[in-house]
C-alpha atoms as a PDB file:
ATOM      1  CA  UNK A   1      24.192 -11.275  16.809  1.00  0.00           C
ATOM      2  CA  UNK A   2      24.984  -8.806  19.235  1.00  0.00           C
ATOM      3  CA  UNK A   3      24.090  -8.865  23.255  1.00  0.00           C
ATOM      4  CA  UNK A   4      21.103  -6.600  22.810  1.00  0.00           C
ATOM      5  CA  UNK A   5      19.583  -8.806  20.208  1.00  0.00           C
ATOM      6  CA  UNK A   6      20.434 -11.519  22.556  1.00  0.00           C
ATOM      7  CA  UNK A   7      18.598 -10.177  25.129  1.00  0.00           C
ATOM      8  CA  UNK A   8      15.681  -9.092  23.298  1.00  0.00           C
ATOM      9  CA  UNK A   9      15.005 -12.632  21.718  1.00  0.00           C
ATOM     10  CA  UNK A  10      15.015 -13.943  25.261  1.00  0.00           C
ATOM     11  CA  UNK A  11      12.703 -11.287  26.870  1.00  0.00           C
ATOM     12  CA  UNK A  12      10.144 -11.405  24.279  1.00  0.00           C
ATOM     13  CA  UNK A  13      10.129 -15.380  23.852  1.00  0.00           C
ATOM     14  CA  UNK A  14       9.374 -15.351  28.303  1.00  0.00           C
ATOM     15  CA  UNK A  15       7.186 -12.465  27.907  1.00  0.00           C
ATOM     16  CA  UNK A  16       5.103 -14.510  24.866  1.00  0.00           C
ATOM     17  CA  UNK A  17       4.769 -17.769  27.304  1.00  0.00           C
ATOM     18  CA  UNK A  18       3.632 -15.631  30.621  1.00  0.00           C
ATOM     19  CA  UNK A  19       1.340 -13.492  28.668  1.00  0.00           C
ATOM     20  CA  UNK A  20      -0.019 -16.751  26.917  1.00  0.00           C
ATOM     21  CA  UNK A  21      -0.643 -18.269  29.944  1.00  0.00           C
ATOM     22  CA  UNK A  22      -2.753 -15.370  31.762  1.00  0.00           C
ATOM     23  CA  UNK A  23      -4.743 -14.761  28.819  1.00  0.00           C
ATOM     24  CA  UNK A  24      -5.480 -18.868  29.282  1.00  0.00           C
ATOM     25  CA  UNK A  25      -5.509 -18.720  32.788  1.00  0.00           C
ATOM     26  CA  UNK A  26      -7.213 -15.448  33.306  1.00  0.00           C
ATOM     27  CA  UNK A  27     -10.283 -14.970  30.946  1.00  0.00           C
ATOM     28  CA  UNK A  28     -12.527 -12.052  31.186  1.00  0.00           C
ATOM     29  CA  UNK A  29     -16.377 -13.039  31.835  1.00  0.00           C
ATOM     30  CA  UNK A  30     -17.506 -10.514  29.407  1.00  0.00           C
ATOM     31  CA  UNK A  31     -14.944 -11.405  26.498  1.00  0.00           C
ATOM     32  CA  UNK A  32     -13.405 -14.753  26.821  1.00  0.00           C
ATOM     33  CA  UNK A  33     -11.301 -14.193  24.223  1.00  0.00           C
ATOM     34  CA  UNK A  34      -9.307 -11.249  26.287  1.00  0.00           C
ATOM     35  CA  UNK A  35      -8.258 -11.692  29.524  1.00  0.00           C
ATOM     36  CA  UNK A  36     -10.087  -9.808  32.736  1.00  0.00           C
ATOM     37  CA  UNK A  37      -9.626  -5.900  32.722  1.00  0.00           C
ATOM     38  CA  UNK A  38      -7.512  -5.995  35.934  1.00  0.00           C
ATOM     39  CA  UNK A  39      -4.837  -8.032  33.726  1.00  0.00           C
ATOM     40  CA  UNK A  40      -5.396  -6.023  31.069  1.00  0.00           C
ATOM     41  CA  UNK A  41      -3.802  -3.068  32.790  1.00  0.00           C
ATOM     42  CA  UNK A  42      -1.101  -4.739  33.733  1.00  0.00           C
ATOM     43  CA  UNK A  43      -0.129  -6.136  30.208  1.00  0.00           C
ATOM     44  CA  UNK A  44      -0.484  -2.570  28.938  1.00  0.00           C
ATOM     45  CA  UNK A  45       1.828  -1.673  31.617  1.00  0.00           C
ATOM     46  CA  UNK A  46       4.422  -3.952  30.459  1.00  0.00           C
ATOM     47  CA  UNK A  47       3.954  -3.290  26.638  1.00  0.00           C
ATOM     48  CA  UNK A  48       4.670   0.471  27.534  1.00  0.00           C
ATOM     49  CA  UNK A  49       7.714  -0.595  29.603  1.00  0.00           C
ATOM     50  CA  UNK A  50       8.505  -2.792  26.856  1.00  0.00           C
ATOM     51  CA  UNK A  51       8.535   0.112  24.293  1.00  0.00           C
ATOM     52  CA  UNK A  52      10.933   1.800  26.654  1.00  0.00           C
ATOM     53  CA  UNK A  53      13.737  -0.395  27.648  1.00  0.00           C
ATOM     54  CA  UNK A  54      13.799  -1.167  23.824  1.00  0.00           C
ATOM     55  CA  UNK A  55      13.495   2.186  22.779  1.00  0.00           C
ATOM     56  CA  UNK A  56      16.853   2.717  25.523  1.00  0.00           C
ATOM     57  CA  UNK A  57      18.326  -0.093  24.121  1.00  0.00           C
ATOM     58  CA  UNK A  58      18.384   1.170  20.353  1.00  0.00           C
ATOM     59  CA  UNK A  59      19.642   4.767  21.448  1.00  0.00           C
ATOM     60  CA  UNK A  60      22.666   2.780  23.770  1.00  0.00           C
ATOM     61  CA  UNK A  61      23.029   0.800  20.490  1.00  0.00           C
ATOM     62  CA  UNK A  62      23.402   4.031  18.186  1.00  0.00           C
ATOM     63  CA  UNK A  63      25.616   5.547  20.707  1.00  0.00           C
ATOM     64  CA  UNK A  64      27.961   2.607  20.504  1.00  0.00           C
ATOM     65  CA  UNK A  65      27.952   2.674  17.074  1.00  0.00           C
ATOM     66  CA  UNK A  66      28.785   6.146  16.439  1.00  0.00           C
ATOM     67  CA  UNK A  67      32.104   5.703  18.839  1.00  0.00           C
ATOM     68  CA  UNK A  68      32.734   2.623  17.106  1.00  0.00           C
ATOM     69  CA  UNK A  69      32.954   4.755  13.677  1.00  0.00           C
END
């Protein structure tokens, strides 16, 4: 297992228990079953962010891999 997978295991397991806990925590009054719309935002926010630093991650990863060969 390299560092990125590493890293990747740990961020998503954190990101899992804090998003867990505001969607407890944090219910909408319209839908209980998703949290309130402000929150909402905010999770989108970090899924897009997310999608980034892992889409970075895979190009570093490539990169290295190519002046490993």
């Amino acid at each position: 297992m390299n560092i990125f997978d590493e890293k990747r295991a740990e961020l998503e397991k954190h990101e899992f228990m804090m998003v867990g806990q505001h969607g407890v925590y944090c219910p909408s009054s319209r839908n209980p079953a998703k949290p309130a719309l402000d929150l909402q935002a905010v999770l989108a926010g970090m899924e897009g962010a997310k999608a980034l630093i892992q889409s970075v991650m895979e190009e570093l990863r490539v990169q290295r891999d190519a002046e490993r060969s």
